[in-house]
Protein backbone atom coordinates (compact mmCIF):
# COMPACT_ATOMS: atom_id res chain seq x y z
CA UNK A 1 -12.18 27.16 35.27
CA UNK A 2 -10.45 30.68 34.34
CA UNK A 3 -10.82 29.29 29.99
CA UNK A 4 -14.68 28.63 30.69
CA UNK A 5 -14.99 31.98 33.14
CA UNK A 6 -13.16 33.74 29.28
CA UNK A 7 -15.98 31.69 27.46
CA UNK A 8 -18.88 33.00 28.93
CA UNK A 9 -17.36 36.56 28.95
CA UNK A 10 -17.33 36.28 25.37
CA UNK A 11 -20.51 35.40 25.01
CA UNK A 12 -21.88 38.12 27.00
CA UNK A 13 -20.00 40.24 25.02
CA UNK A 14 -21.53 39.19 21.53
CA UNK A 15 -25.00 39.14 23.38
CA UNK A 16 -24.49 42.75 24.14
CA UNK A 17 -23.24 43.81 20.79
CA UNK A 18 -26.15 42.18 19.22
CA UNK A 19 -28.38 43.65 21.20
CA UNK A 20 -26.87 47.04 20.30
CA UNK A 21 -26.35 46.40 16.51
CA UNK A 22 -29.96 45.18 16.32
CA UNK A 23 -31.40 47.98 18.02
CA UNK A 24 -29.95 50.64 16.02
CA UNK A 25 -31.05 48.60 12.77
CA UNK A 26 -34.94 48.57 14.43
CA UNK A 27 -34.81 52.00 15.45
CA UNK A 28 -33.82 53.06 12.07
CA UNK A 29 -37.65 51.53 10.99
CA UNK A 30 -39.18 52.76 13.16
CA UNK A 31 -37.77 56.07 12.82
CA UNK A 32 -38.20 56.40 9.21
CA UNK A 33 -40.74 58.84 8.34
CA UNK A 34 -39.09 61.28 10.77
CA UNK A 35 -36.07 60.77 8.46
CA UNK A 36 -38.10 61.88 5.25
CA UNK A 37 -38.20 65.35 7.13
CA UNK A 38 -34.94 66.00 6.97
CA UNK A 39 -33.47 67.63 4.05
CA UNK A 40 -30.00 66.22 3.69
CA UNK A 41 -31.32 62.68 4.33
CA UNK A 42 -33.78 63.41 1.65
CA UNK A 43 -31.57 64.41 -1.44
CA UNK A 44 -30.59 62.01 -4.04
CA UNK A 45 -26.59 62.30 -3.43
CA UNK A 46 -27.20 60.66 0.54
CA UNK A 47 -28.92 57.71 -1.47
CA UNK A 48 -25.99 57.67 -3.75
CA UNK A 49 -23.26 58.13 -0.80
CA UNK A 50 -25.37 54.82 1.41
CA UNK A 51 -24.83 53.02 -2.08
CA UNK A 52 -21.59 53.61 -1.90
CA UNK A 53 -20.37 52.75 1.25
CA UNK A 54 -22.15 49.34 1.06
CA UNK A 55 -20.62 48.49 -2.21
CA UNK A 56 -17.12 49.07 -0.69
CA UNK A 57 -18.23 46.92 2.57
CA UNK A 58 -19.83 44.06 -0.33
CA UNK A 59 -16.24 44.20 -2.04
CA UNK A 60 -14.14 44.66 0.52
CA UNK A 61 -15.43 42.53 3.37
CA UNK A 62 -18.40 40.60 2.62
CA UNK A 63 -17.73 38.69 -0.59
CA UNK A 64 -13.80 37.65 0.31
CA UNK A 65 -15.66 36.24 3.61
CA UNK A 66 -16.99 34.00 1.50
CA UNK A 67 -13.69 31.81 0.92
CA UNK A 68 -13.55 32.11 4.74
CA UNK A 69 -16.77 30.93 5.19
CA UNK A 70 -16.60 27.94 2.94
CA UNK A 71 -13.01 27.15 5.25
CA UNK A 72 -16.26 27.37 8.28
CA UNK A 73 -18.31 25.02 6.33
CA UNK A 74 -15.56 22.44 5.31
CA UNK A 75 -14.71 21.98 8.77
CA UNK A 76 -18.05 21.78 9.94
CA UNK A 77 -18.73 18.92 7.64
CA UNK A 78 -17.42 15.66 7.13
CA UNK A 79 -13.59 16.06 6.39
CA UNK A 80 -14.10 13.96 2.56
CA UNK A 81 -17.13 16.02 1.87
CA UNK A 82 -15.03 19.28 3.05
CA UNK A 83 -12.15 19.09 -0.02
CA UNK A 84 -15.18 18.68 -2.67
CA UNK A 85 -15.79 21.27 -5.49
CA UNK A 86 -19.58 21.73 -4.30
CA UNK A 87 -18.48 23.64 -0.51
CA UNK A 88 -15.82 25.84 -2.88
CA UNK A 89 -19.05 26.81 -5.04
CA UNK A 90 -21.81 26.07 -3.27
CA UNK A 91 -21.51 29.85 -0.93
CA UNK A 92 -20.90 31.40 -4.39
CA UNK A 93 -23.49 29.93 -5.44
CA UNK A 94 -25.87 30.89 -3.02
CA UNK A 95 -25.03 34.71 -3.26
CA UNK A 96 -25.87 33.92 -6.68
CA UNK A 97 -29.36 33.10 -5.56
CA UNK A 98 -30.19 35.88 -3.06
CA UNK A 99 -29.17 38.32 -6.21
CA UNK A 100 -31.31 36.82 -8.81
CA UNK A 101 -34.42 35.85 -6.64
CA UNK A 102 -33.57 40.00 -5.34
CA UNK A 103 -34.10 41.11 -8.65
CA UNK A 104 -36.83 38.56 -9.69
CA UNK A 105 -39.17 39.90 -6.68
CA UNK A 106 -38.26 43.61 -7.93
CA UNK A 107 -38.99 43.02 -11.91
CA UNK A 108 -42.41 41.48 -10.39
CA UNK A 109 -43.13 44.20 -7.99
CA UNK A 110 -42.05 46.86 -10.64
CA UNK A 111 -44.68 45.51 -13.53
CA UNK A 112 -47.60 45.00 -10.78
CA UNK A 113 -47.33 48.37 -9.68
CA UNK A 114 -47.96 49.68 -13.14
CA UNK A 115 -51.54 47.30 -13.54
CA UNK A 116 -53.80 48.82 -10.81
CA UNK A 117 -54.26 50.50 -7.28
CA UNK A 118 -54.86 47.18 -6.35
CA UNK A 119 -51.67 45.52 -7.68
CA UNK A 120 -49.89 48.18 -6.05
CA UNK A 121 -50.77 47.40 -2.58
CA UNK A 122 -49.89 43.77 -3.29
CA UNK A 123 -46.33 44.40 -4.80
CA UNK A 124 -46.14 46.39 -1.70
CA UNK A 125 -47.21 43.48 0.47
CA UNK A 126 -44.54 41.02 -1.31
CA UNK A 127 -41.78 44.26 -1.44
CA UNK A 128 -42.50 44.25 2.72
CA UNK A 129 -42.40 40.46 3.10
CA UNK A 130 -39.37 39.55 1.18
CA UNK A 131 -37.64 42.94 3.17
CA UNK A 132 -38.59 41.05 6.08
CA UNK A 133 -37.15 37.65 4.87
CA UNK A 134 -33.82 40.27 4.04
CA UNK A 135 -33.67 41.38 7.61
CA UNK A 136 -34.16 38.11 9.64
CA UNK A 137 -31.36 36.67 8.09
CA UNK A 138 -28.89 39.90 8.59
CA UNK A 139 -29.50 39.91 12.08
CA UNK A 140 -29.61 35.78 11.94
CA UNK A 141 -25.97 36.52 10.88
CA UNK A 142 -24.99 38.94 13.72
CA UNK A 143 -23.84 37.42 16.53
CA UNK A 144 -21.69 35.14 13.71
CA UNK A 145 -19.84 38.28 12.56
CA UNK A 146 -19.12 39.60 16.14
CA UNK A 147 -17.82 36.75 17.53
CA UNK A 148 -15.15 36.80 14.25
CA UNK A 149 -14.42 40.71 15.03
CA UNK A 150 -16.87 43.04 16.29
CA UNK A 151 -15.20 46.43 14.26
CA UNK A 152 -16.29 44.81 10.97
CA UNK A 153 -19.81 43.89 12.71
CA UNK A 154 -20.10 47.27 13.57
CA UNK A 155 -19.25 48.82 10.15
CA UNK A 156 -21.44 46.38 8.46
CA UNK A 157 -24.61 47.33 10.73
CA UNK A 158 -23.43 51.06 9.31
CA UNK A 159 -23.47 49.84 5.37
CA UNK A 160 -26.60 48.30 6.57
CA UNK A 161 -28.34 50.67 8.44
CA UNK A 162 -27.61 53.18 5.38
CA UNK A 163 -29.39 51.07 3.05
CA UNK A 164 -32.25 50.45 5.07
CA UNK A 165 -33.01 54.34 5.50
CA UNK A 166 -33.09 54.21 1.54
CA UNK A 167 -35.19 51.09 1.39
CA UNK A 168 -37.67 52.44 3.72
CA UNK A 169 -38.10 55.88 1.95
CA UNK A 170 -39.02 53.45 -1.40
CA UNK A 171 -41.51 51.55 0.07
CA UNK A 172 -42.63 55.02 1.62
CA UNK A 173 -42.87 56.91 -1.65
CA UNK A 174 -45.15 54.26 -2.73
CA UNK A 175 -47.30 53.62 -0.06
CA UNK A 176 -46.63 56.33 2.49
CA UNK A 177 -49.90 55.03 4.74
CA UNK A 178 -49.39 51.24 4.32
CA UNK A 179 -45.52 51.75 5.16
CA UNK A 180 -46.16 53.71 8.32
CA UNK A 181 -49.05 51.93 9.73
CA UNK A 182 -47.54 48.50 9.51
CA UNK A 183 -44.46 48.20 7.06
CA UNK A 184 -42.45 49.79 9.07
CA UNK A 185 -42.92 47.40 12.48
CA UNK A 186 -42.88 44.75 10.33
CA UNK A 187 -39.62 45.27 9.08
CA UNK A 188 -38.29 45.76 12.42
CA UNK A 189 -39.98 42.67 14.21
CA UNK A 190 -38.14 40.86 11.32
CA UNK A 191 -34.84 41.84 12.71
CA UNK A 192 -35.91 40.85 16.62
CA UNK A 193 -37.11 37.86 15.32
CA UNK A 194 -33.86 36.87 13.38
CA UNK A 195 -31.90 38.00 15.80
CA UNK A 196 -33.24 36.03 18.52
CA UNK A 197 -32.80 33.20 15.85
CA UNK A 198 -29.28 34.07 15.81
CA UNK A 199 -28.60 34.42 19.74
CA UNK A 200 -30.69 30.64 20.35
CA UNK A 201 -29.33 28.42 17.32
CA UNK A 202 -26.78 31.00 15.49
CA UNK A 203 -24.01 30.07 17.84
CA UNK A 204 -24.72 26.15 16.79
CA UNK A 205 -24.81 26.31 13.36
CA UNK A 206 -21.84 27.61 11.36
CA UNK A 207 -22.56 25.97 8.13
CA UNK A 208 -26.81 27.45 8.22
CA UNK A 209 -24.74 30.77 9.01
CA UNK A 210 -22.09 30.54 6.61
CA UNK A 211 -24.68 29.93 4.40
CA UNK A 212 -27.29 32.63 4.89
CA UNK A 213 -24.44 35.01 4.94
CA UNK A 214 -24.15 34.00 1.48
CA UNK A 215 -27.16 34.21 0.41
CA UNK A 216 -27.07 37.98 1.98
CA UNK A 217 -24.06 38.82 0.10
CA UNK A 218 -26.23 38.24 -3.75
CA UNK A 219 -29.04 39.62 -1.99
CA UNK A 220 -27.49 43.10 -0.60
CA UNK A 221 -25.10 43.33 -3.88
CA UNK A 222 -28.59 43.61 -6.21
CA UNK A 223 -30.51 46.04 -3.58
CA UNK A 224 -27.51 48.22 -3.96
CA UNK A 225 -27.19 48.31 -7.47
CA UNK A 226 -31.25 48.37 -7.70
CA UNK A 227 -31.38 51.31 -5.70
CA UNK A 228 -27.92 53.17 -7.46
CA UNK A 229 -28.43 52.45 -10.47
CA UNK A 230 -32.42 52.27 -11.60
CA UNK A 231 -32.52 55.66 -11.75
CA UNK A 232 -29.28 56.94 -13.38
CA UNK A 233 -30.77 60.66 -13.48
CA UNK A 234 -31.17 60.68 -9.96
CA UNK A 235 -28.21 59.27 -9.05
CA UNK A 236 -24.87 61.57 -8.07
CA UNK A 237 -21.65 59.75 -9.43
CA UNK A 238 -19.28 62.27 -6.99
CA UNK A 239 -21.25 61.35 -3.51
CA UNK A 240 -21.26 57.34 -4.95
CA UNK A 241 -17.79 57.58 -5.21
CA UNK A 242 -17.30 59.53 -1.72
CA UNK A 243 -19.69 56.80 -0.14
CA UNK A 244 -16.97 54.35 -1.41
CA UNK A 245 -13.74 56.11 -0.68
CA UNK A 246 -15.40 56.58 2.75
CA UNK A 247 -16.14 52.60 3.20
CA UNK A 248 -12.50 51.67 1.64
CA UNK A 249 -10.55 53.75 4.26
CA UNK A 250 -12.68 52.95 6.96
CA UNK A 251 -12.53 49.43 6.24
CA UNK A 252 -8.74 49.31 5.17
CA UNK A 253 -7.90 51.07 8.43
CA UNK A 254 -9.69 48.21 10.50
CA UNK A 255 -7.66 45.73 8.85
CA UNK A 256 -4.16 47.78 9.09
CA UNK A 257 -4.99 48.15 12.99
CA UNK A 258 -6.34 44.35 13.30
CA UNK A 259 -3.15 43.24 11.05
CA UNK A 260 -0.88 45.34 13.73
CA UNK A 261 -2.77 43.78 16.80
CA UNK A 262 -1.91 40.47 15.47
């Protein structure tokens, strides 16, 4: 009785952090053109300092979860299937998808927006629907990363919620109307609708997890570099390098403390 009273505290507890985490990811969409106001928010060293931090979070956290993850999968699988080569590169593999069809969608986008008007509001419409693709599987993902430690869940909804505000003043520069009509609810249905995903079959499936996370790994490593290092004139190597001695210590820290703990 008292281990299944534990259980369902735990759960309540990831509910609510997901909740949370979520909201602050949707608010920061629907927020966005109130952010363009703002001058620091607007210079090119904040982009620079986001792109940091996530690259540290990327390196630090999210790509050695990947051997943990493929531990997940193994065990979640047949125990013959679990020892094979394909789980040990299969997760690497998949990041390797999310970062080339990233940067396939971009090159595309890039070149239609250069044809016509036209083009331009469809490169928008794929640039918004593959975002929204982006954020249903990061909140998918959520309640996965807080039941394994809900520090790191909260630092990566920072990294996260960083790059979004420089995501959403791209697609705002481009189409400022389109983006705040529509793009910008779009974008944050996307993350109620993955995270409902998450919170109803999430908890279920590790492996479809696992996976995704993967996939989100390739996929947030490209965005960062996209949005770093496309425009090297605009970009300010001493607030990159802040962004990542700022996500290093943080994340370093968390690990000391969690290390101690254990």
């Amino acid at each position: 009785m008292n281990s299944e009273i534990v259980h369902e505290s735990l759960g309540n507890g990831i509910l609510i952090y997901s909740i949370v985490f979520t909201a602050i990811l949707v608010l920061l969409h629907l927020a966005a053109p109130r952010f363009r106001r703002v001058p620091l928010l607007a210079r090119t060293g904040f982009a620079s300092f986001s792109g940091g931090f996530a690259v540290a979070y990327v390196f630090l956290h999210m790509l050695p979860g990947l051997i943990e993850s493929k531990d997940s999968i193994g065990a979640a699988l047949h125990w013959d299937f679990s020892e094979s080569h394909f789980v040990d590169s299969g997760v690497f593999l998949l990041a390797l998808l999310g970062f080339t069809i990233f940067f396939g969608l971009k090159r595309w986008c890039r070149q239609e927006r250069r044809k016509s008007r036209e083009k331009i509001h469809w490169s928008f419409l794929v640039s918004i629907g593959s975002f929204s693709i982006y954020n249903v599987v990061i909140t998918f993902t959520m309640p996965e990363r807080i039941a394994l430690d809900v520090l790191t869940a909260a630092i990566f909804t920072l990294a996260i919620g960083l790059h979004m505000m420089i995501i959403d003043a791209e697609h705002e520069a481009h189409e400022a109307t389109l983006f705040n009509r529509w793009g910008r609810y779009a974008l944050g249905g996307a993350l109620v609708l993955g995270w409902g995903l998450g919170v109803v079959i999430g908890e279920h499936s590790v492996v479809a997890a696992a996976f995704l996370s993967s996939f989100l790994a390739g996929a947030l490593l490209l965005n960062v570099f996209h949005y770093e290092l496309s425009e090297v004139s605009d970009s300010k190597f001493g607030a990159f390098l802040f962004g990542i001695s700022c996500g290093t210590v943080i994340l370093l820290l968390v690990f000391f403390l969690e290390s101690g703990v254990k």
